[in-house]
PDB file of N, CA and C in Angstrom:
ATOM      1  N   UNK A   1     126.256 118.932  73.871  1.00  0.00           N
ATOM      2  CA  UNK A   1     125.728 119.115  75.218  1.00  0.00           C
ATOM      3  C   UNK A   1     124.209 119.325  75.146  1.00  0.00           C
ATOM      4  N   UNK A   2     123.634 118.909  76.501  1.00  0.00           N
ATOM      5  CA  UNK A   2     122.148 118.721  76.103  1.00  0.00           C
ATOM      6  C   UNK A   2     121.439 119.872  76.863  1.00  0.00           C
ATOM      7  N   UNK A   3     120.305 120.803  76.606  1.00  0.00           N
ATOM      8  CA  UNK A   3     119.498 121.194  77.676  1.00  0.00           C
ATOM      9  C   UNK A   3     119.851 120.784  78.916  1.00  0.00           C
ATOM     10  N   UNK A   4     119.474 121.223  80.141  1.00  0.00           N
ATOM     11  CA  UNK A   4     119.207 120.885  81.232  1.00  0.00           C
ATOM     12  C   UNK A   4     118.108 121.167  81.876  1.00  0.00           C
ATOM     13  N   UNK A   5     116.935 120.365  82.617  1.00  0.00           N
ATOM     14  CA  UNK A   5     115.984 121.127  83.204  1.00  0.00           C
ATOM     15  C   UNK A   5     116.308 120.474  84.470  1.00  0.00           C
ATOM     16  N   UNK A   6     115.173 121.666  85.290  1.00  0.00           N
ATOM     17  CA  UNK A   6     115.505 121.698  86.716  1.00  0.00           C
ATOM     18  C   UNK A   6     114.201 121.376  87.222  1.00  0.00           C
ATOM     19  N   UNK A   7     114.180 120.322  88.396  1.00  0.00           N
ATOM     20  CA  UNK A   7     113.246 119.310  88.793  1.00  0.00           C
ATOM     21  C   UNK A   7     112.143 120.353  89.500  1.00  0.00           C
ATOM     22  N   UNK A   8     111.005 120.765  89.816  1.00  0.00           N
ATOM     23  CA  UNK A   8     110.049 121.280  90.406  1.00  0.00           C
ATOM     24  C   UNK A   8     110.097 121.525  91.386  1.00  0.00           C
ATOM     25  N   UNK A   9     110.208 120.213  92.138  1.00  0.00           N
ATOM     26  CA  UNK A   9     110.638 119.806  93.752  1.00  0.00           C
ATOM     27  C   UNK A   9     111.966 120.420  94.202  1.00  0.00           C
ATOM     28  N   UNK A  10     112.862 119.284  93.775  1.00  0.00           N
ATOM     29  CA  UNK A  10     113.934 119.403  94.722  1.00  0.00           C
ATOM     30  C   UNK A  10     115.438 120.325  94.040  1.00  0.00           C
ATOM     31  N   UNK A  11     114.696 120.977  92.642  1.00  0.00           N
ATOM     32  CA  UNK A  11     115.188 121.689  91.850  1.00  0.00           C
ATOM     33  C   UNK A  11     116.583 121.202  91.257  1.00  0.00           C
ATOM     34  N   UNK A  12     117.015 119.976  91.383  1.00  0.00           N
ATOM     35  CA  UNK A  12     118.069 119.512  90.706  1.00  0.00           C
ATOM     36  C   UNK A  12     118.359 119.946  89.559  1.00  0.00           C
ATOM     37  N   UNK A  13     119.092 119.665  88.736  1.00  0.00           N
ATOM     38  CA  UNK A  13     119.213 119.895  87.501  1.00  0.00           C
ATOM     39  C   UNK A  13     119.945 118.601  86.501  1.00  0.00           C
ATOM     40  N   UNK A  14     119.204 117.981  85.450  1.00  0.00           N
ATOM     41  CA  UNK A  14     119.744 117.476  84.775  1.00  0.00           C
ATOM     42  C   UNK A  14     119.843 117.160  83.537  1.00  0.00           C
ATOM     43  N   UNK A  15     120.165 116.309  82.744  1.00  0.00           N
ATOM     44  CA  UNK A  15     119.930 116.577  81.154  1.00  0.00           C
ATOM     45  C   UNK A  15     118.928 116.312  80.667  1.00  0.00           C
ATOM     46  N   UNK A  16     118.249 116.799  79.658  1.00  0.00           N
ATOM     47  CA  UNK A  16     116.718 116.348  78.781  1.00  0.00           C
ATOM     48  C   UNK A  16     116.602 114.648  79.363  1.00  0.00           C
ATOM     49  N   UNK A  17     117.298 113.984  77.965  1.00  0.00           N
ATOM     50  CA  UNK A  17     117.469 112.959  77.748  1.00  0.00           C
ATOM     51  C   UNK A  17     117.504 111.815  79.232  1.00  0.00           C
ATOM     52  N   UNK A  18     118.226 112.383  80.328  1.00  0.00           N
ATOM     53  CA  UNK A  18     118.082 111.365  81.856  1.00  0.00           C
ATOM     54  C   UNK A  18     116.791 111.775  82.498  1.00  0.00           C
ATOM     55  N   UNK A  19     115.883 112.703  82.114  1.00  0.00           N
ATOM     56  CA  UNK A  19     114.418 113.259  82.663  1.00  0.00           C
ATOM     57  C   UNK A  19     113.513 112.961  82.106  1.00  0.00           C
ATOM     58  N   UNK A  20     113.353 112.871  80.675  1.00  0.00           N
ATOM     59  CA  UNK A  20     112.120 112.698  80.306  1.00  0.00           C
ATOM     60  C   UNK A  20     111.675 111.404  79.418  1.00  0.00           C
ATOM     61  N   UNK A  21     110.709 111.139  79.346  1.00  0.00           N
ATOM     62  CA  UNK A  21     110.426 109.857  78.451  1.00  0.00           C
ATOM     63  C   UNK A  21     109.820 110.292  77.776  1.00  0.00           C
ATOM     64  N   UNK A  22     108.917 110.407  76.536  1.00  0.00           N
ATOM     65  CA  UNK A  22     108.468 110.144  75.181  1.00  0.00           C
ATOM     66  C   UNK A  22     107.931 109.333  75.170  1.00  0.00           C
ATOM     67  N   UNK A  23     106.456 108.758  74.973  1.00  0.00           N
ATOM     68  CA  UNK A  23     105.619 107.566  75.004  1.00  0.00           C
ATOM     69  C   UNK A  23     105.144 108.006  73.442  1.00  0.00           C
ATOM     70  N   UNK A  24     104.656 106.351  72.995  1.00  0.00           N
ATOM     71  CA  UNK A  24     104.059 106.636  71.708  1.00  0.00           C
ATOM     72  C   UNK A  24     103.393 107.401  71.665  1.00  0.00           C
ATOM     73  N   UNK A  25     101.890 107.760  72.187  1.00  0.00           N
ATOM     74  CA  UNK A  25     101.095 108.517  72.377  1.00  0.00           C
ATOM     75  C   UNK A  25     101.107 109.577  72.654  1.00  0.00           C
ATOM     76  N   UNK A  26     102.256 110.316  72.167  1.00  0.00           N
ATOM     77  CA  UNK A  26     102.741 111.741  72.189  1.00  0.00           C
ATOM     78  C   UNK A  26     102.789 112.320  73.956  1.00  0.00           C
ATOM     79  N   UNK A  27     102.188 111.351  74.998  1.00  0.00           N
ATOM     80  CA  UNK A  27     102.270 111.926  76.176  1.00  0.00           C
ATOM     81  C   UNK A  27     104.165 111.878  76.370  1.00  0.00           C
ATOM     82  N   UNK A  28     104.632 112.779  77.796  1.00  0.00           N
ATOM     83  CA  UNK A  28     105.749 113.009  77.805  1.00  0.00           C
ATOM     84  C   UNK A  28     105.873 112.744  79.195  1.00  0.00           C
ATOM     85  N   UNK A  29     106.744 111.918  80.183  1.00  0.00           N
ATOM     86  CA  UNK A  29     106.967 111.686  81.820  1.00  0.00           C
ATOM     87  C   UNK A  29     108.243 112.597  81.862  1.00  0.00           C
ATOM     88  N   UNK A  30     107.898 113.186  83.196  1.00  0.00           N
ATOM     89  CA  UNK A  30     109.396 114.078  83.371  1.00  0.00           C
ATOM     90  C   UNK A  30     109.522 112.760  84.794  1.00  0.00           C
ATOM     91  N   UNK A  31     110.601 112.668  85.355  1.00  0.00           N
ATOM     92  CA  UNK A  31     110.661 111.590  86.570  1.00  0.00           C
ATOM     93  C   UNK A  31     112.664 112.294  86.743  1.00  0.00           C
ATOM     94  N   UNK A  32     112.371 112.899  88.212  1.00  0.00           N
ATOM     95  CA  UNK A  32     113.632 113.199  88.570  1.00  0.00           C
ATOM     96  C   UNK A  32     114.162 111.982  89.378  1.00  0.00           C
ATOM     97  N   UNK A  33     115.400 111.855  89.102  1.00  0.00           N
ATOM     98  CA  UNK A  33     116.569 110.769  89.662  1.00  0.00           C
ATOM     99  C   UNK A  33     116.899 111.386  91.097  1.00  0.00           C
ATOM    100  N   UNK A  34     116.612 112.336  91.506  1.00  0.00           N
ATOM    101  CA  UNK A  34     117.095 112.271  92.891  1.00  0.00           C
ATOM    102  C   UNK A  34     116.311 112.206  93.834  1.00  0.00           C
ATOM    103  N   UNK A  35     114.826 113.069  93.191  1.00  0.00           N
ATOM    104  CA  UNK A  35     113.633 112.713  94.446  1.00  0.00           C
ATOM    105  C   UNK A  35     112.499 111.917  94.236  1.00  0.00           C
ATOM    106  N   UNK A  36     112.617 111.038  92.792  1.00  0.00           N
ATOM    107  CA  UNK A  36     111.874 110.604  92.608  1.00  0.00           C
ATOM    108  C   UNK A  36     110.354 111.499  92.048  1.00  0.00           C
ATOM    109  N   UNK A  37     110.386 112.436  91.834  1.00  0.00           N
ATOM    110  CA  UNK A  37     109.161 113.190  91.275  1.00  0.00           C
ATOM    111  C   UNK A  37     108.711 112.799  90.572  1.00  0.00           C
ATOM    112  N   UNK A  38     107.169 112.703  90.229  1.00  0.00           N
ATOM    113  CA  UNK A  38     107.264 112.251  88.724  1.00  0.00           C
ATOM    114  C   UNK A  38     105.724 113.099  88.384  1.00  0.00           C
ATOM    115  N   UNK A  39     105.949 113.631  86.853  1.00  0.00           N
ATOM    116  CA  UNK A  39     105.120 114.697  86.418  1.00  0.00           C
ATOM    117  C   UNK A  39     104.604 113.645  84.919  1.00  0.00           C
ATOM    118  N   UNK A  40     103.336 113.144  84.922  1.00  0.00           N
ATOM    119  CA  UNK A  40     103.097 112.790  83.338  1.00  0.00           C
ATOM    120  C   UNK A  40     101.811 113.614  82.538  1.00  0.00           C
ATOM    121  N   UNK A  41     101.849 112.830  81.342  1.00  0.00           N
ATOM    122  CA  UNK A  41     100.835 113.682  80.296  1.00  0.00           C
ATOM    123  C   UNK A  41     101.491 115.433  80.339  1.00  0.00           C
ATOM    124  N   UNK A  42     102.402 115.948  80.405  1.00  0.00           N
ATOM    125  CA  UNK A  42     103.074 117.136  80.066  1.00  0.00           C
ATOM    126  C   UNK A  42     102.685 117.784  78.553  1.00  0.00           C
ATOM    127  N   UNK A  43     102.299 118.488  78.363  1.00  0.00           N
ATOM    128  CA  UNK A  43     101.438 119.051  77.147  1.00  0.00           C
ATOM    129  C   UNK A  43     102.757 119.826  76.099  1.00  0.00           C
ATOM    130  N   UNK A  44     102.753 119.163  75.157  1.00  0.00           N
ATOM    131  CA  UNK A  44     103.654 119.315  74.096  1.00  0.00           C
ATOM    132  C   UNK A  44     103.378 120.034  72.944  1.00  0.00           C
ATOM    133  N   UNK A  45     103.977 120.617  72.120  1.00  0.00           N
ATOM    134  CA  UNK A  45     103.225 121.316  70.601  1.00  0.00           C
ATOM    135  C   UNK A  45     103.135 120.159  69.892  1.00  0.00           C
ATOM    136  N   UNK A  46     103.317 119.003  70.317  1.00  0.00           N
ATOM    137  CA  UNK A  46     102.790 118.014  69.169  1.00  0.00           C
ATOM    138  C   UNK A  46     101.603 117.294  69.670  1.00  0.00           C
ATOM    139  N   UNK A  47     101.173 117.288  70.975  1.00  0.00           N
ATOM    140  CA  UNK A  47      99.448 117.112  71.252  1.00  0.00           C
ATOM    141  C   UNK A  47      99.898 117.444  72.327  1.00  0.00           C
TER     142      UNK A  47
END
């Protein structure tokens, strides 16, 4: 079973893996499936 985070907005909740993307460039997109939110460049311990 995976984490779950909960969307900013519309506070949904869903798994890591259906929320976030991973770009080469160490940036990270969170993008919620229900309201469409979308949060990028999210600051990671790896840059």
């Amino acid at each position: 079973m995976l984490p779950k985070v909960q969307c900013p907005k519309c506070h949904t909740e869903a798994e890591l893996d259906q929320v976030l993307t991973a770009q080469s460039n160490q940036n990270v997109i969170y993008r919620c499936q229900n309201c469409s939110y979308e949060c990028r460049d999210i600051h990671t311990s790896k840059g």
